[in-house]
Every structure is written in C-alpha cells, then in structure tokens.
C-alpha atoms as a PDB file:
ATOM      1  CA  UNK A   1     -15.536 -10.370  -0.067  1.00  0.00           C
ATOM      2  CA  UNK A   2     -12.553  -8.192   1.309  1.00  0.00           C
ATOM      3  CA  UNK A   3     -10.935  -9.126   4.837  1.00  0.00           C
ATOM      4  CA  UNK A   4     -11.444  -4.835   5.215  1.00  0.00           C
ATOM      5  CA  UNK A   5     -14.969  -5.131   3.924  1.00  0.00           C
ATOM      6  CA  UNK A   6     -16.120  -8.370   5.666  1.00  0.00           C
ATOM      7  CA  UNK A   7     -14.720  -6.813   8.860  1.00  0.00           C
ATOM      8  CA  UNK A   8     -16.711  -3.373   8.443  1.00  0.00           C
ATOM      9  CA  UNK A   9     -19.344  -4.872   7.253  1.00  0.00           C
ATOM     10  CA  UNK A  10     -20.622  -7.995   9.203  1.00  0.00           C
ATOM     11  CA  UNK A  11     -22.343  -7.189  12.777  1.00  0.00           C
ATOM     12  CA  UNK A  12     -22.621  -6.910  15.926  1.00  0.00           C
ATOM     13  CA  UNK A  13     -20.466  -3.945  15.643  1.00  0.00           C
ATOM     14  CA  UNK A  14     -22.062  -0.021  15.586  1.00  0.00           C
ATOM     15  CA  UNK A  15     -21.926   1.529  12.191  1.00  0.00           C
ATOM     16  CA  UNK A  16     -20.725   4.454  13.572  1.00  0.00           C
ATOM     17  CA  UNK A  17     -17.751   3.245  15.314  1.00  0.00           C
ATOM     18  CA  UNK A  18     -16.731   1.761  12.521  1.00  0.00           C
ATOM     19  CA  UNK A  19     -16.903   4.213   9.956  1.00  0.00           C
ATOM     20  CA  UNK A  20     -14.899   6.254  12.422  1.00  0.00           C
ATOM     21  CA  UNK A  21     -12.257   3.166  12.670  1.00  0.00           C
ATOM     22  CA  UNK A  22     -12.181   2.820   8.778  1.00  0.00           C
ATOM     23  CA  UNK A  23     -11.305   6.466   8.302  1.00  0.00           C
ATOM     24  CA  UNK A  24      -8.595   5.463  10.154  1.00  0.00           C
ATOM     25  CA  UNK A  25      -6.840   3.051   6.806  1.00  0.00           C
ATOM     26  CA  UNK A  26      -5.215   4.875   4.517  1.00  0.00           C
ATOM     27  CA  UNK A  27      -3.371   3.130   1.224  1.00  0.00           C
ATOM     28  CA  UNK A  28       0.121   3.597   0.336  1.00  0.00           C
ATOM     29  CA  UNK A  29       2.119   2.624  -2.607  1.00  0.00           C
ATOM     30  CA  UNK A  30       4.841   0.821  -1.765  1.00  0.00           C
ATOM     31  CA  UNK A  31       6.793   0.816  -5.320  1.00  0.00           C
ATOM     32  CA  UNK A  32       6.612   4.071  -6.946  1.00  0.00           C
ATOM     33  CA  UNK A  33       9.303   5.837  -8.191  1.00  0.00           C
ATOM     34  CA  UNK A  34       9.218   9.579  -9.189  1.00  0.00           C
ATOM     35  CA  UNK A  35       9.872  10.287 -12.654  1.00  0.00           C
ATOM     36  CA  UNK A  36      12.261  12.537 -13.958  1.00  0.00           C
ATOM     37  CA  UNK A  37      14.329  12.130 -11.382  1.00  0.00           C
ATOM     38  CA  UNK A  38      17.950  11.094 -11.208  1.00  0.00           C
ATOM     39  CA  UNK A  39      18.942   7.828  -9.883  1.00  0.00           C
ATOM     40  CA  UNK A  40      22.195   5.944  -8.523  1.00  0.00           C
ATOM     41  CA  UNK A  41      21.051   2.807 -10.927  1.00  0.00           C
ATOM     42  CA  UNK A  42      21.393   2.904 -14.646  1.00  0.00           C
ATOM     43  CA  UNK A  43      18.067   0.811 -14.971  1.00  0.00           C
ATOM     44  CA  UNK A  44      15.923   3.476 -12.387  1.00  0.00           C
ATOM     45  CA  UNK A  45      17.329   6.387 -14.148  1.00  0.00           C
ATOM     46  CA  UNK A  46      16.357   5.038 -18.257  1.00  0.00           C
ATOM     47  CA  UNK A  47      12.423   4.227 -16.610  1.00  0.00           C
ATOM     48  CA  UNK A  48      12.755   7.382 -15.173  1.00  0.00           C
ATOM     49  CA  UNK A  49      13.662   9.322 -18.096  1.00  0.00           C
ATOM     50  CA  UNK A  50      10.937   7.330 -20.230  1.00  0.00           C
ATOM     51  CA  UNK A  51       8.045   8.257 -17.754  1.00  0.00           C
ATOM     52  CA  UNK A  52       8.938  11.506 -17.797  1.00  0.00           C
ATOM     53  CA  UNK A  53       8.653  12.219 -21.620  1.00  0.00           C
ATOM     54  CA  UNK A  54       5.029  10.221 -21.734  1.00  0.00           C
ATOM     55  CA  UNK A  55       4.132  12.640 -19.001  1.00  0.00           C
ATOM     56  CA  UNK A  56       3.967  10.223 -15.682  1.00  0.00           C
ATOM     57  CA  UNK A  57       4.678  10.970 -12.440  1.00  0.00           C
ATOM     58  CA  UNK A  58       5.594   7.746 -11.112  1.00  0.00           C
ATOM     59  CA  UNK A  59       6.753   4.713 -12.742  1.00  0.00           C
ATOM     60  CA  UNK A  60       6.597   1.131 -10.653  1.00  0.00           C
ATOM     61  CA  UNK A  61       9.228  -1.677 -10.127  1.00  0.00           C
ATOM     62  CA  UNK A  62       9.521  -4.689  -8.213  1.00  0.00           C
ATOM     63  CA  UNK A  63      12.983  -7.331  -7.498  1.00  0.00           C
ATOM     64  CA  UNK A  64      13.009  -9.797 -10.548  1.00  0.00           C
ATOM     65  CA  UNK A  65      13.983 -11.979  -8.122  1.00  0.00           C
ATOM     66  CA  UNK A  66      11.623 -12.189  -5.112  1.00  0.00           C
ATOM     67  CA  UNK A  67      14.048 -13.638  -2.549  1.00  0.00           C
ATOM     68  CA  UNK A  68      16.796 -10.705  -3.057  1.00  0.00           C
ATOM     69  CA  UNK A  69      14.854  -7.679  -3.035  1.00  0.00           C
ATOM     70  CA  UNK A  70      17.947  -5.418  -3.859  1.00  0.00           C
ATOM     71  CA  UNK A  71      18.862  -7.092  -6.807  1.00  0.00           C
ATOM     72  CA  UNK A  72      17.760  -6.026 -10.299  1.00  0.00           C
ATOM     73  CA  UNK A  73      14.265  -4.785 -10.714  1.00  0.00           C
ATOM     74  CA  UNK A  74      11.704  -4.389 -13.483  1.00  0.00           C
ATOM     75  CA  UNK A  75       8.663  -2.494 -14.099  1.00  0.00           C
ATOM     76  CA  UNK A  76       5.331  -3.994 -12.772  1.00  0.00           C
ATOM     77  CA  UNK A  77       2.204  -2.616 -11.797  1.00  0.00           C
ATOM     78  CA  UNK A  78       1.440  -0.398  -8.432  1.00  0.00           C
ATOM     79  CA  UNK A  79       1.572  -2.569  -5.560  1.00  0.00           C
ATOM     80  CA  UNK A  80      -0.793  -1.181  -2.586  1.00  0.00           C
ATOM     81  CA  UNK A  81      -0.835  -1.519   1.455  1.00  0.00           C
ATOM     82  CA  UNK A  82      -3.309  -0.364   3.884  1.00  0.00           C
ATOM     83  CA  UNK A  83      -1.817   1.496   7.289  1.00  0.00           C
ATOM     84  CA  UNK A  84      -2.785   3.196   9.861  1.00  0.00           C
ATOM     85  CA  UNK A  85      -2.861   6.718  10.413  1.00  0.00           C
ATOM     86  CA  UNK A  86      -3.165   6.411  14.008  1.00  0.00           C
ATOM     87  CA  UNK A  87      -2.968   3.392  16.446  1.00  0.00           C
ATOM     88  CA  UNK A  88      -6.348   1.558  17.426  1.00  0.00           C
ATOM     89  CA  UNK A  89      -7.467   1.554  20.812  1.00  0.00           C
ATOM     90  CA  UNK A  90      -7.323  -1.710  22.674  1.00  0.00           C
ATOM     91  CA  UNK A  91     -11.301  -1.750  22.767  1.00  0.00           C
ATOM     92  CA  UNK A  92     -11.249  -0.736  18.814  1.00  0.00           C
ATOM     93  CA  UNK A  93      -8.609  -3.591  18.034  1.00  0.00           C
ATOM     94  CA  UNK A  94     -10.894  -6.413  19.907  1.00  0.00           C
ATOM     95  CA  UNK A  95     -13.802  -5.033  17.525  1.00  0.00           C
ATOM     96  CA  UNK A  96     -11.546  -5.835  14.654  1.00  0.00           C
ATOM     97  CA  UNK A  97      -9.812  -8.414  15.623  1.00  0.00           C
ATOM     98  CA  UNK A  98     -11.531 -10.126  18.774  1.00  0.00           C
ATOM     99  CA  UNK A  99     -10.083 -13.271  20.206  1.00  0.00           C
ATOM    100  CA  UNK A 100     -12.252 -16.802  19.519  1.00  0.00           C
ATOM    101  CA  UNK A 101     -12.739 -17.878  22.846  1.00  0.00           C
END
C-alpha cells in the first residue's frame, strides 16, 4: 500500500479532514520537455523535433549519469512528484505526520 494511501486511509483520523488535506497534493512532472521547441542542446532539440512529427507534446529525459545531473541525458519515462499546493497547518501536519512518543 502507498505511503499517500496508508496515510489517508488508516484511522483515527476524520474522513473529512482528510479528504480536504488530500486535495491539497497535486503531481508534477519533473522531466518533461515541450516538443517542438528549440533547444540550446543538439540532443534536446533532435527528441524535440521527433516528438513533434509523431504528434507529442512532451517528450521525457533523465542524466545518463545519475551523479552529474547536467551531463548528457536520454529519453526515459515520466518521472512524477507529489507537492503541495498550499502549506499544512501545524495541527494538519501532526495528523500526517505525528511524532512516536
């Protein structure tokens, strides 16, 4: 089971709240590139050009190398995060994330 679904999920906590705290997560894409676009790199810019003509409009990269993230890149698969549109409340973050004590 998810961390997010375990969370929401398990009691004591109010449905309610959170549903309302949940609504809150939103999921962003953190290596999309727009096709048909131009680019400063001659790799970005051929991927872009390629998307394009099948009709994308995004195509997704990631470092070859891990450990130097601004090196040279090749395509992979979305990668996804979950943020926050707005910060929790102290009370709402114990909910979530209460202390063991």
């Amino acid at each position: 089971m998810s961390f997010l679904k375990k969370i929401f999920l398990e009691p004591p906590y109010p449905e309610k709240d959170l549903l309302d705290i949940k609504g809150k997560f939103i999921k962003v894409c953190t290596n999309a590139h727009q096709a048909g676009k131009t680019y400063r790199k001659a790799d970005l810019n051929k991927w872009s050009e390629e998307a394009y003509e099948r009709g994308e409009e995004f195509f997704y990269t990631e470092p070859i190398n891990p450990s130097k993230p601004f090196g040279g890149l090749k395509l992979s698969e979305p990668n996804y995060i979950y943020e926050l549109k707005k910060g929790l409340t102290e009370e709402e973050f114990e909910r979530l994330f209460g202390r063991d004590e």
